[in-house]
PDB file of N, CA and C in Angstrom:
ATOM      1  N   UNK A   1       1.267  12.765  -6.700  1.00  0.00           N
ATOM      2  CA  UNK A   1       1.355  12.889  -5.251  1.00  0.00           C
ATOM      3  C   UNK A   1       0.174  12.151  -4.614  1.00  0.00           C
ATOM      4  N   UNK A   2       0.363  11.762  -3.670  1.00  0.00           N
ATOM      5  CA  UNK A   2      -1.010  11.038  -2.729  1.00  0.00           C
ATOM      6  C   UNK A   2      -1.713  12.102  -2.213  1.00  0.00           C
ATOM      7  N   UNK A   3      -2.845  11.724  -2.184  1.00  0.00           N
ATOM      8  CA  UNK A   3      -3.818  12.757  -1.029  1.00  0.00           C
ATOM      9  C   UNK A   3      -4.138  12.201  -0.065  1.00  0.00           C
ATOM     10  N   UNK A   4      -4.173  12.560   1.168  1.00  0.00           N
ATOM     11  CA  UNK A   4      -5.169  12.372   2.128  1.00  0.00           C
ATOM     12  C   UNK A   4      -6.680  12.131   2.342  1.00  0.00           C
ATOM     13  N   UNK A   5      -7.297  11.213   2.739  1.00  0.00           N
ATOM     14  CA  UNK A   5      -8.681  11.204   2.790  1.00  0.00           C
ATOM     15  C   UNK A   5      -9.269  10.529   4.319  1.00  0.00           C
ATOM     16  N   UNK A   6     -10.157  10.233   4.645  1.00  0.00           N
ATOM     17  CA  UNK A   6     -10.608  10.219   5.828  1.00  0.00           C
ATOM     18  C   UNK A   6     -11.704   8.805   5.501  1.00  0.00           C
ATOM     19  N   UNK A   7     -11.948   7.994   6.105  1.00  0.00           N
ATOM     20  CA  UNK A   7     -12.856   6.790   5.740  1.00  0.00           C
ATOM     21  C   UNK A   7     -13.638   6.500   7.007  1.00  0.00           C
ATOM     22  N   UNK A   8     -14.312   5.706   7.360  1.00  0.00           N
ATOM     23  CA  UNK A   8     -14.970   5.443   8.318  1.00  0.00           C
ATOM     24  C   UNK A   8     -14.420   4.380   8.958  1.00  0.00           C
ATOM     25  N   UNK A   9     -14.180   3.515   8.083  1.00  0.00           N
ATOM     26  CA  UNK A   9     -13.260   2.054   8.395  1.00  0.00           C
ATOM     27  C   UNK A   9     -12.233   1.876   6.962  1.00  0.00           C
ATOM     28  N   UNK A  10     -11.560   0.653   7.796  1.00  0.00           N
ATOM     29  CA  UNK A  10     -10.720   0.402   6.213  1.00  0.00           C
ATOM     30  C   UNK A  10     -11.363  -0.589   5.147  1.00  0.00           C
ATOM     31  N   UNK A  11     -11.769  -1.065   5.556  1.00  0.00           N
ATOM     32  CA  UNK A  11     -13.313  -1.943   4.621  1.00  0.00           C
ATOM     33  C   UNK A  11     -14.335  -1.129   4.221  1.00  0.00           C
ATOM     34  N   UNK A  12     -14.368  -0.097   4.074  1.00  0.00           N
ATOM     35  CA  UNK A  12     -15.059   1.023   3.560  1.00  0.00           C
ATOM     36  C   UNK A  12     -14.242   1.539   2.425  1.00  0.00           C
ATOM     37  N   UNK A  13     -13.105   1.974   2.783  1.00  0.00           N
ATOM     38  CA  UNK A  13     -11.959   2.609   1.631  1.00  0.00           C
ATOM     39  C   UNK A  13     -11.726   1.261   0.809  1.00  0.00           C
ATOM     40  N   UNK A  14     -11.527   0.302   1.069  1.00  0.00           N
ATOM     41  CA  UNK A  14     -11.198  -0.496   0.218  1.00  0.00           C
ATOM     42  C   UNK A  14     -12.413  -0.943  -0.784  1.00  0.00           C
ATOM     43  N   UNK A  15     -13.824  -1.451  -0.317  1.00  0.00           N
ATOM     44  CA  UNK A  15     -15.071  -1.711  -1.012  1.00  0.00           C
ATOM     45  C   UNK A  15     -15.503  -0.824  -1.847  1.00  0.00           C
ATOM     46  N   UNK A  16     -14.986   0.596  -1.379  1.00  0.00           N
ATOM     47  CA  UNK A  16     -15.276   1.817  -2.145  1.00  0.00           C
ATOM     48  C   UNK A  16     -14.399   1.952  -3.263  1.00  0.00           C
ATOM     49  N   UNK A  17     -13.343   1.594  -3.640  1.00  0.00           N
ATOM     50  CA  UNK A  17     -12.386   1.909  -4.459  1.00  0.00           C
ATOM     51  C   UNK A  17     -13.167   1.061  -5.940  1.00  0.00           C
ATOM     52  N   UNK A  18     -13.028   1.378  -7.207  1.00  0.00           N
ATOM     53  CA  UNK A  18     -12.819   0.840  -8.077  1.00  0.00           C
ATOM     54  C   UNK A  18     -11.732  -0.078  -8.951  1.00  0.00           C
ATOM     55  N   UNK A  19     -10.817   0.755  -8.487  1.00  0.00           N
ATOM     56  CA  UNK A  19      -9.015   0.457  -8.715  1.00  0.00           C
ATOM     57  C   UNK A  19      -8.680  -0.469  -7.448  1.00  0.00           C
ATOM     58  N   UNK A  20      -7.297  -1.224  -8.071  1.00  0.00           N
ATOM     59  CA  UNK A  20      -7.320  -1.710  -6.811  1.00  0.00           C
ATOM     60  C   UNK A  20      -6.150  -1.066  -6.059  1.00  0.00           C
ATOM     61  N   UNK A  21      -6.395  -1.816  -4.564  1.00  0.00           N
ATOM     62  CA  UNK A  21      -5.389  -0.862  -3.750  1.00  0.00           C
ATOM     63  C   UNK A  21      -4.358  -1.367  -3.003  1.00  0.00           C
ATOM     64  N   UNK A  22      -3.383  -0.315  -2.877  1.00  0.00           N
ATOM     65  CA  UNK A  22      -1.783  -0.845  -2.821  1.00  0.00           C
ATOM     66  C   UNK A  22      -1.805  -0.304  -1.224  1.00  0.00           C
ATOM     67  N   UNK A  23      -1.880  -1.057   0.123  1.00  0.00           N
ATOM     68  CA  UNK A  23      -1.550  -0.422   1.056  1.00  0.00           C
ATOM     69  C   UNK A  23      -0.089  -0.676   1.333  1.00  0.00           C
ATOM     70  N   UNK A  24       0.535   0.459   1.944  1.00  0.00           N
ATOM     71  CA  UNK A  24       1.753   0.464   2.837  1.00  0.00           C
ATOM     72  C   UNK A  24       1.819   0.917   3.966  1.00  0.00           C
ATOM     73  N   UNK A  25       2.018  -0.244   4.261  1.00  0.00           N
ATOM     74  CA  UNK A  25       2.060  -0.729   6.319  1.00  0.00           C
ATOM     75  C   UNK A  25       3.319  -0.170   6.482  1.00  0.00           C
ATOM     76  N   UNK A  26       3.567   1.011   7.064  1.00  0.00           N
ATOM     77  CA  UNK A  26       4.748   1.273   7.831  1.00  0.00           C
ATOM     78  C   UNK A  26       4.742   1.705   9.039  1.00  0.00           C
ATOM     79  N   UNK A  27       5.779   2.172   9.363  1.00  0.00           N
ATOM     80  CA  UNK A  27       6.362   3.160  10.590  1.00  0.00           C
ATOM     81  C   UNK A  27       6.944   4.509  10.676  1.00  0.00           C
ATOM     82  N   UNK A  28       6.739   5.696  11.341  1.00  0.00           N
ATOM     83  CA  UNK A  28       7.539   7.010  10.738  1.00  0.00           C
ATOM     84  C   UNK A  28       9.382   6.049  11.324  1.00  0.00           C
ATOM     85  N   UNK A  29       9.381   5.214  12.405  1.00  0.00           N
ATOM     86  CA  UNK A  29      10.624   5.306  12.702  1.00  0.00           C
ATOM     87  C   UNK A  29      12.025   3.755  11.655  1.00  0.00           C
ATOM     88  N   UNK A  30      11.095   3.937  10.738  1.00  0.00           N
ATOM     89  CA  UNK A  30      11.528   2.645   9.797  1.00  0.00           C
ATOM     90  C   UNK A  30      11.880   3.281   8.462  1.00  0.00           C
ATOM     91  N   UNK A  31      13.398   3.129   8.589  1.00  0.00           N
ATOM     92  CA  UNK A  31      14.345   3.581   7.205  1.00  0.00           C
ATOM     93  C   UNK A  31      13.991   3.107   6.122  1.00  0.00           C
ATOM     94  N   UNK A  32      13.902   1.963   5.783  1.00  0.00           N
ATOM     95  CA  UNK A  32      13.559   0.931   4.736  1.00  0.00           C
ATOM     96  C   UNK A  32      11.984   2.066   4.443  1.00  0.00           C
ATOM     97  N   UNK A  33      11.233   2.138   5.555  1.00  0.00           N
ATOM     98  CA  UNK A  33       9.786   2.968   4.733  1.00  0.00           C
ATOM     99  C   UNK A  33       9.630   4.047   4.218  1.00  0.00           C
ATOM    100  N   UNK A  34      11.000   5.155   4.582  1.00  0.00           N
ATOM    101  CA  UNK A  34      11.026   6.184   4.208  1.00  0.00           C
ATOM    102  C   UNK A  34      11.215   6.063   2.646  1.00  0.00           C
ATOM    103  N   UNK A  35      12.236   5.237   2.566  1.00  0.00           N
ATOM    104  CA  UNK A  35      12.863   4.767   1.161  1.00  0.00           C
ATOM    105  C   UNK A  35      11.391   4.590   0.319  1.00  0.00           C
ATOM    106  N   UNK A  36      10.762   3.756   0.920  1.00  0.00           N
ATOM    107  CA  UNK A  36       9.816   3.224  -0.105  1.00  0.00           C
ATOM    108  C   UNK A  36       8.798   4.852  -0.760  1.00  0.00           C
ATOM    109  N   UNK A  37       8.669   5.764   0.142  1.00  0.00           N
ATOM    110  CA  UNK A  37       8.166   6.767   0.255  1.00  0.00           C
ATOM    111  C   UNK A  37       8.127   7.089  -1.156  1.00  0.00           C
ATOM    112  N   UNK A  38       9.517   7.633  -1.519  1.00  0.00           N
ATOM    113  CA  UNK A  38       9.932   7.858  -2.815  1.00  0.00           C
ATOM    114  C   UNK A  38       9.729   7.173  -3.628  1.00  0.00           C
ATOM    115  N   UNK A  39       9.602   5.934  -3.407  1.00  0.00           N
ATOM    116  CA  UNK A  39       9.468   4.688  -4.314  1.00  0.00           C
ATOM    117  C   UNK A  39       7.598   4.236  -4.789  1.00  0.00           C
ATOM    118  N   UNK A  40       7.188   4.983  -3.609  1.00  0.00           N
ATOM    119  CA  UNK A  40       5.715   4.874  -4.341  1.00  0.00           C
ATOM    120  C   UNK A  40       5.247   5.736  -5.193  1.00  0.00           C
ATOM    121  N   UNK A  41       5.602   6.834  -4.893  1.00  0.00           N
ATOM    122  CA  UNK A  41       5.490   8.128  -5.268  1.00  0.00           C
ATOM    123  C   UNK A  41       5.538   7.929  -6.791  1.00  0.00           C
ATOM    124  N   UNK A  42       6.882   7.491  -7.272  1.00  0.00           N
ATOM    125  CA  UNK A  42       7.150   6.838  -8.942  1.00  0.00           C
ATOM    126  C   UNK A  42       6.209   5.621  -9.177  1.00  0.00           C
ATOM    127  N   UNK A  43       5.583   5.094  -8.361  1.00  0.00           N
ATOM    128  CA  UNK A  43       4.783   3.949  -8.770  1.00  0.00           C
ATOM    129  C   UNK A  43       3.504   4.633  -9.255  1.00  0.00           C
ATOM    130  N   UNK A  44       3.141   5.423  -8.091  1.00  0.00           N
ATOM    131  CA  UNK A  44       1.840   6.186  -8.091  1.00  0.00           C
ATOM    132  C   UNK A  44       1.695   7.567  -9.850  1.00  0.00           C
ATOM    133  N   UNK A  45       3.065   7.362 -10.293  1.00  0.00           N
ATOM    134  CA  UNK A  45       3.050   8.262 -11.233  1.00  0.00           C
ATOM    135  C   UNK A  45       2.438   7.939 -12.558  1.00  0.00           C
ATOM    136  N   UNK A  46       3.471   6.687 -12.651  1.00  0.00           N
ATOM    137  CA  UNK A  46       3.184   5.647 -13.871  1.00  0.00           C
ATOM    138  C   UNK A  46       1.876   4.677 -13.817  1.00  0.00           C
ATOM    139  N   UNK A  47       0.979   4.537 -12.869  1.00  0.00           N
ATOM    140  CA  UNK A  47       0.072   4.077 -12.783  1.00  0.00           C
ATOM    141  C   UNK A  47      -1.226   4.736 -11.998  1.00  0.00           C
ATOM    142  N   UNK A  48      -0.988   5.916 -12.297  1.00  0.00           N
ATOM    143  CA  UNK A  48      -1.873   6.662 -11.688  1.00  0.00           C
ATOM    144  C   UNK A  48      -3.675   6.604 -11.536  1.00  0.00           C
ATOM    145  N   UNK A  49      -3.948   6.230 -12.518  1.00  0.00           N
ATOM    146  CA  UNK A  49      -5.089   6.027 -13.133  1.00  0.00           C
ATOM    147  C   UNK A  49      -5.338   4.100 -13.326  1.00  0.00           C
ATOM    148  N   UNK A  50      -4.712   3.895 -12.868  1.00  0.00           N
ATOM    149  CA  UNK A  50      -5.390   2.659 -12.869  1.00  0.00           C
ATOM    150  C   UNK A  50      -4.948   1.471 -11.288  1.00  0.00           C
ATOM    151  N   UNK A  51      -4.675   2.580  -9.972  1.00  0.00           N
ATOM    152  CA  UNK A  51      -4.168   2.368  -8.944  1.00  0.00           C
ATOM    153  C   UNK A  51      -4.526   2.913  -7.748  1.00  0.00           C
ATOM    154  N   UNK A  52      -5.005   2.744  -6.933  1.00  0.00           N
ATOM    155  CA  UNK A  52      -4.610   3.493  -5.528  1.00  0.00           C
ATOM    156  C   UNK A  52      -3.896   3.126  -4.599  1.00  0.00           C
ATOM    157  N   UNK A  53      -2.746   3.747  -4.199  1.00  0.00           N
ATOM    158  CA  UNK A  53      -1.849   3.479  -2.543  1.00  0.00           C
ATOM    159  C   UNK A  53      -2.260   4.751  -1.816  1.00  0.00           C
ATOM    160  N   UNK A  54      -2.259   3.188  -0.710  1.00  0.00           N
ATOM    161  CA  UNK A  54      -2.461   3.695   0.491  1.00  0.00           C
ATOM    162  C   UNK A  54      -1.632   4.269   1.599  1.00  0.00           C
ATOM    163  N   UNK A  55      -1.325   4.935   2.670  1.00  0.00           N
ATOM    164  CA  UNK A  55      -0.267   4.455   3.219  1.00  0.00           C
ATOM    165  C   UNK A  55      -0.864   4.257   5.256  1.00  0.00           C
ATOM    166  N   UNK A  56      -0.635   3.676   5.506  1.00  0.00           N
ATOM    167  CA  UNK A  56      -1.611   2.792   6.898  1.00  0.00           C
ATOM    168  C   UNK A  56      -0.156   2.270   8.091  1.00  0.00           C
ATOM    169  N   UNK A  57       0.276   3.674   8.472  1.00  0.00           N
ATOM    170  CA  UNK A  57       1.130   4.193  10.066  1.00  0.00           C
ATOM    171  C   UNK A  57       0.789   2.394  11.030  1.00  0.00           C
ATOM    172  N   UNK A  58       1.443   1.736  10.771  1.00  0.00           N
ATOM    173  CA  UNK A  58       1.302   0.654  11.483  1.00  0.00           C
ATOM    174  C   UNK A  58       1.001   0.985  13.353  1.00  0.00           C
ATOM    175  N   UNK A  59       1.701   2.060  13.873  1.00  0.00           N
ATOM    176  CA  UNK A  59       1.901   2.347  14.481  1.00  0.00           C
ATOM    177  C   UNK A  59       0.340   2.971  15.577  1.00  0.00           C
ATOM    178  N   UNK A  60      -0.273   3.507  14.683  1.00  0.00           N
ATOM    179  CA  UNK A  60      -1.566   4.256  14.854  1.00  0.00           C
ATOM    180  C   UNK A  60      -2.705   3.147  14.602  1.00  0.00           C
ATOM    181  N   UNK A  61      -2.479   2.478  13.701  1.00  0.00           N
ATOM    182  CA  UNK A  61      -3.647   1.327  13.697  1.00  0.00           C
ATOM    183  C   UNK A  61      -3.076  -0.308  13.728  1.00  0.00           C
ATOM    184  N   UNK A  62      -2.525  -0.558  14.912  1.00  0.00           N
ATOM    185  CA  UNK A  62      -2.231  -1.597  15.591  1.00  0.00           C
ATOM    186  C   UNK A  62      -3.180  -2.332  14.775  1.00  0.00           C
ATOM    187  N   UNK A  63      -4.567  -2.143  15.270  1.00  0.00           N
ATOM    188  CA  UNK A  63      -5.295  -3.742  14.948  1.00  0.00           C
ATOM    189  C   UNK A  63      -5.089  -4.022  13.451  1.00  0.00           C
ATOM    190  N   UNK A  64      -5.051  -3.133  12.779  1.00  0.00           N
ATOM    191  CA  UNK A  64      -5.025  -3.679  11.041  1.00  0.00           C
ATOM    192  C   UNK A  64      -3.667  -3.988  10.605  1.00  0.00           C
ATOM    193  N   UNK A  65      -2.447  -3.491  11.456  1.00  0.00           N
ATOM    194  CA  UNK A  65      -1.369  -4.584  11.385  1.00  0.00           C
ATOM    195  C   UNK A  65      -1.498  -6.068  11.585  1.00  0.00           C
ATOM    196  N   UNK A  66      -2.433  -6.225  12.569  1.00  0.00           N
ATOM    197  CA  UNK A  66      -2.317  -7.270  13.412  1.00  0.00           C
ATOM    198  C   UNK A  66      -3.416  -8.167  12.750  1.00  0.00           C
ATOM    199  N   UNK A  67      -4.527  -7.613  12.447  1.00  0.00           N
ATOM    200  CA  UNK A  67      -5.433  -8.079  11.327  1.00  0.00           C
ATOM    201  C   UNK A  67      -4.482  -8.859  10.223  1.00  0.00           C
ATOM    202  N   UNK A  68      -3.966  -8.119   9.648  1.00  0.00           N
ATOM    203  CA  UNK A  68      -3.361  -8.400   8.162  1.00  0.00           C
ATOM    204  C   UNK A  68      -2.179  -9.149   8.171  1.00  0.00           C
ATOM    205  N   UNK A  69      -1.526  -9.139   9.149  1.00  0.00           N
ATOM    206  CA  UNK A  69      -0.369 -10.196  10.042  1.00  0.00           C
ATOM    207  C   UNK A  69       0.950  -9.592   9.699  1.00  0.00           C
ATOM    208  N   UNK A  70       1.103  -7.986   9.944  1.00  0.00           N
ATOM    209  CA  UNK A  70       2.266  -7.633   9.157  1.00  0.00           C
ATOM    210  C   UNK A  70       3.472  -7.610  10.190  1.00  0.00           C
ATOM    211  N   UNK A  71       4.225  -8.119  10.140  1.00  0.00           N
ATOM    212  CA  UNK A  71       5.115  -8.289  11.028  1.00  0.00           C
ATOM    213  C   UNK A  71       6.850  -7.843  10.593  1.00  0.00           C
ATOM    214  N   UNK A  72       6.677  -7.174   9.354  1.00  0.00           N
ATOM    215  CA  UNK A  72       8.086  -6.902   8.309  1.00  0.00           C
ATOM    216  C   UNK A  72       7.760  -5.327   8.282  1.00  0.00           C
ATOM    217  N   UNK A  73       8.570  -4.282   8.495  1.00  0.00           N
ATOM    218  CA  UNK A  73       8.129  -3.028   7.655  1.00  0.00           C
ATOM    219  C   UNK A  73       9.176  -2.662   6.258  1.00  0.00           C
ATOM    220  N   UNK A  74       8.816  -1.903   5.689  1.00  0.00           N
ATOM    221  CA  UNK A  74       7.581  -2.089   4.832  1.00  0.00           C
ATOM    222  C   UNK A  74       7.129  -2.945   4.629  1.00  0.00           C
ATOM    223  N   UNK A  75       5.502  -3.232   4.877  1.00  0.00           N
ATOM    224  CA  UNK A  75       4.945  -4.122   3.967  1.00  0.00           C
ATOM    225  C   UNK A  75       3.645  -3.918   2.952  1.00  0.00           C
ATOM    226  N   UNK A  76       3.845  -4.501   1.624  1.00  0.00           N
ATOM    227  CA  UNK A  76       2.957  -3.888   0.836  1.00  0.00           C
ATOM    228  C   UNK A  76       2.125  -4.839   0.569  1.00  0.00           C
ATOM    229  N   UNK A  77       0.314  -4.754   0.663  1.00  0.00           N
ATOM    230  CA  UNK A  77      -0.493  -5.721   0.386  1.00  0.00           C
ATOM    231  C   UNK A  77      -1.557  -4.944  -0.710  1.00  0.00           C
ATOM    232  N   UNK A  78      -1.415  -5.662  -1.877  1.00  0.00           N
ATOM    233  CA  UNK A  78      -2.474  -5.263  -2.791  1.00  0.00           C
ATOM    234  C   UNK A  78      -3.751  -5.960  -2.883  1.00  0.00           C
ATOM    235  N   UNK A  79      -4.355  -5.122  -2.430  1.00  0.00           N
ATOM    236  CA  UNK A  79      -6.277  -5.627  -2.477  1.00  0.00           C
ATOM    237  C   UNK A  79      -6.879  -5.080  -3.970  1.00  0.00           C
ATOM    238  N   UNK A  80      -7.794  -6.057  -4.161  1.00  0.00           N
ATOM    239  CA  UNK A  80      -8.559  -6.201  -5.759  1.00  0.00           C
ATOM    240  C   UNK A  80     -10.087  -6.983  -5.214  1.00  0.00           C
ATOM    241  N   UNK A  81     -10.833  -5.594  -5.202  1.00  0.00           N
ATOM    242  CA  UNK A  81     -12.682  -5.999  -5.022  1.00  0.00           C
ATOM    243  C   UNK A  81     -12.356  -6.939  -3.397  1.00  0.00           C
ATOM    244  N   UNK A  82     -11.539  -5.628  -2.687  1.00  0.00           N
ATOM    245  CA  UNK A  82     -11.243  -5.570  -1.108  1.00  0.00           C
ATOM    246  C   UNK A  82     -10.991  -7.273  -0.567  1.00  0.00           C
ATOM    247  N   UNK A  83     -10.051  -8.010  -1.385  1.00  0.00           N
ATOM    248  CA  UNK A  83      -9.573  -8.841  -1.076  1.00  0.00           C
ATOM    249  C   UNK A  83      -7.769  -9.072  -1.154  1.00  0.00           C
ATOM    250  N   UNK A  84      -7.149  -9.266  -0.112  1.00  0.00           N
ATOM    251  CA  UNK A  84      -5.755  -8.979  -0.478  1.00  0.00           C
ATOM    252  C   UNK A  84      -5.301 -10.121  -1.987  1.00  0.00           C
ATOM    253  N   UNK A  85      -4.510  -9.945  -2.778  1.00  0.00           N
ATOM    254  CA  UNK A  85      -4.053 -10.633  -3.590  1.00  0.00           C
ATOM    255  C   UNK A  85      -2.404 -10.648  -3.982  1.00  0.00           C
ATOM    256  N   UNK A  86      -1.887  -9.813  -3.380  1.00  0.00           N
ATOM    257  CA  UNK A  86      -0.743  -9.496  -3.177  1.00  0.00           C
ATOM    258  C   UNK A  86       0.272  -9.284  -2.141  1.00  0.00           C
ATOM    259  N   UNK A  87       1.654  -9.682  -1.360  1.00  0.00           N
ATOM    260  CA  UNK A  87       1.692  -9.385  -0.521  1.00  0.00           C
ATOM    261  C   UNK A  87       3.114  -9.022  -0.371  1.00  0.00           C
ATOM    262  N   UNK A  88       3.797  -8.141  -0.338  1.00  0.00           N
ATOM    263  CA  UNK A  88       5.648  -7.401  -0.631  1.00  0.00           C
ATOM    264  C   UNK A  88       5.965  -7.311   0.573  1.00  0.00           C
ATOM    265  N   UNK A  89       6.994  -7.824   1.090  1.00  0.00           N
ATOM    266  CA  UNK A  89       7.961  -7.339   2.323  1.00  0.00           C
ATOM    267  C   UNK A  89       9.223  -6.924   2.272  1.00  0.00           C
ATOM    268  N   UNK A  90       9.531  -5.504   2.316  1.00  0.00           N
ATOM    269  CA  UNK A  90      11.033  -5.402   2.303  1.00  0.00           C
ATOM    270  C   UNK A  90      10.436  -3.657   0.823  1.00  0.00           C
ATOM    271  N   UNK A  91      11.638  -3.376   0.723  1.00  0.00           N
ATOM    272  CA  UNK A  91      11.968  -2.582  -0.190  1.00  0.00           C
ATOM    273  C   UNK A  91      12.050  -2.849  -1.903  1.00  0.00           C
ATOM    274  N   UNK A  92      11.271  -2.568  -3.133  1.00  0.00           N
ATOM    275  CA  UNK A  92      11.102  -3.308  -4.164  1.00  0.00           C
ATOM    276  C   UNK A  92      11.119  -1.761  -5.366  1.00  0.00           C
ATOM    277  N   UNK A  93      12.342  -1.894  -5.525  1.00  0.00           N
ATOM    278  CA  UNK A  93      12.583  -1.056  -6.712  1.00  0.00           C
ATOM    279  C   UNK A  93      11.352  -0.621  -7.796  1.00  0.00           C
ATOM    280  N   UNK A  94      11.289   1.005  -8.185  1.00  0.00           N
ATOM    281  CA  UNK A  94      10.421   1.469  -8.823  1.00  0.00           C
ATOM    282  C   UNK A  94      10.083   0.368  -9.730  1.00  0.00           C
ATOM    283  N   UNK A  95      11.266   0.045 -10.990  1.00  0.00           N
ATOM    284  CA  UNK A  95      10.747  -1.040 -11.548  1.00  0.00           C
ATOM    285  C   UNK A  95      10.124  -1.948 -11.774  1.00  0.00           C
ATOM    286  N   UNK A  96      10.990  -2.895 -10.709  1.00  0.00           N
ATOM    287  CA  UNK A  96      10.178  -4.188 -10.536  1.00  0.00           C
ATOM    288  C   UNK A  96       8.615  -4.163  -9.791  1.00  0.00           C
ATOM    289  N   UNK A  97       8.602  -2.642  -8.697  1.00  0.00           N
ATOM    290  CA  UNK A  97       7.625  -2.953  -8.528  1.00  0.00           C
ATOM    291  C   UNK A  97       5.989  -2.595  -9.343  1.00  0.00           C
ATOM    292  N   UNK A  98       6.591  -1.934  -9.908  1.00  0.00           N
ATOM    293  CA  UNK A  98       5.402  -1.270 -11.279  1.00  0.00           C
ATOM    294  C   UNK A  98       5.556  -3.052 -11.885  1.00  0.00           C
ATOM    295  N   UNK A  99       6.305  -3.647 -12.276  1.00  0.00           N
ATOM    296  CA  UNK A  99       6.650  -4.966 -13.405  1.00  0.00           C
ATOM    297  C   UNK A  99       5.458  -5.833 -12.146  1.00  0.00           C
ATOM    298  N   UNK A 100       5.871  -6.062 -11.090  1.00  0.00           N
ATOM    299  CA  UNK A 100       4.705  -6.803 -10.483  1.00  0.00           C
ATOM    300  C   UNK A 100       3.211  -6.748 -10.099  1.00  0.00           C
ATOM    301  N   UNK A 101       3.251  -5.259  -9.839  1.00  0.00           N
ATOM    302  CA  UNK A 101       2.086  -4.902  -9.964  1.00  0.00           C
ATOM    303  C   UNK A 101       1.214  -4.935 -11.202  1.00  0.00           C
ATOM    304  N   UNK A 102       1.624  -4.554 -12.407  1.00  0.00           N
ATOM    305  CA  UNK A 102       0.767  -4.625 -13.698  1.00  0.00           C
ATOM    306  C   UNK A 102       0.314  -6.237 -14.044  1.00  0.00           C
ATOM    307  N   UNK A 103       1.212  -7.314 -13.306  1.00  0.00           N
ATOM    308  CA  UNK A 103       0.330  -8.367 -13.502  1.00  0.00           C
ATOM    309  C   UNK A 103      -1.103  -8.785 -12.879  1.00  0.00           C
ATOM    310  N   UNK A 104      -1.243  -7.292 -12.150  1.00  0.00           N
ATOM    311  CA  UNK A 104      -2.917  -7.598 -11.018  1.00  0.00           C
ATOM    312  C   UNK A 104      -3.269  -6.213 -11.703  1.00  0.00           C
ATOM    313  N   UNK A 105      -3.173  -5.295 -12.471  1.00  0.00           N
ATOM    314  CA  UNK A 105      -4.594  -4.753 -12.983  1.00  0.00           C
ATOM    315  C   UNK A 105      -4.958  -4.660 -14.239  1.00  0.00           C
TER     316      UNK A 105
END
């Protein structure tokens, strides 16, 4: 399961992490994100320990949408030593997306 945590900035949570991190840019009013919901959840299972997702309410923090240029919901950007290196738009099966992700940790 994800937890909740509280940061000061998002360049704080990210510099702070050891693992790298999986944010998901959504919306509460975006179907496709609910979906993914479930879909991280199984990501977050099988890679628990060597991962963190995020999940970042596009809605509530405008500027780091707008920062990060997300313009698709869902969108998933994986940061490694708080640099993005990854970048998913759309909905991406438990599978494949564990299969893409293990090529970045």
């Amino acid at each position: 399961m994800t937890e909740k945590k509280q940061f000061n900035s998002f360049e704080e949570m990210l510099s702070g992490s050891d693992l790298p991190v999986l944010v998901d840019f959504y919306a509460d009013w975006c179907g496709p994100c609910q979906m993914m919901g479930t879909i991280l959840q199984q990501v977050n299972t099988q890679l628990k320990d060597r991962i963190r997702i995020v999940k970042i309410d596009t809605e509530k923090y405008t500027e780091l949408a707008t920062e990060y240029q997300i313009y698709a919901l869902p969108t998933l950007v994986l940061f490694k030593q708080g640099q993005p290196v990854d970048r998913i738009e759309g909905v991406l099966q438990t599978p494949d997306l564990v299969q893409r992700l293990q090529g970045f940790l």
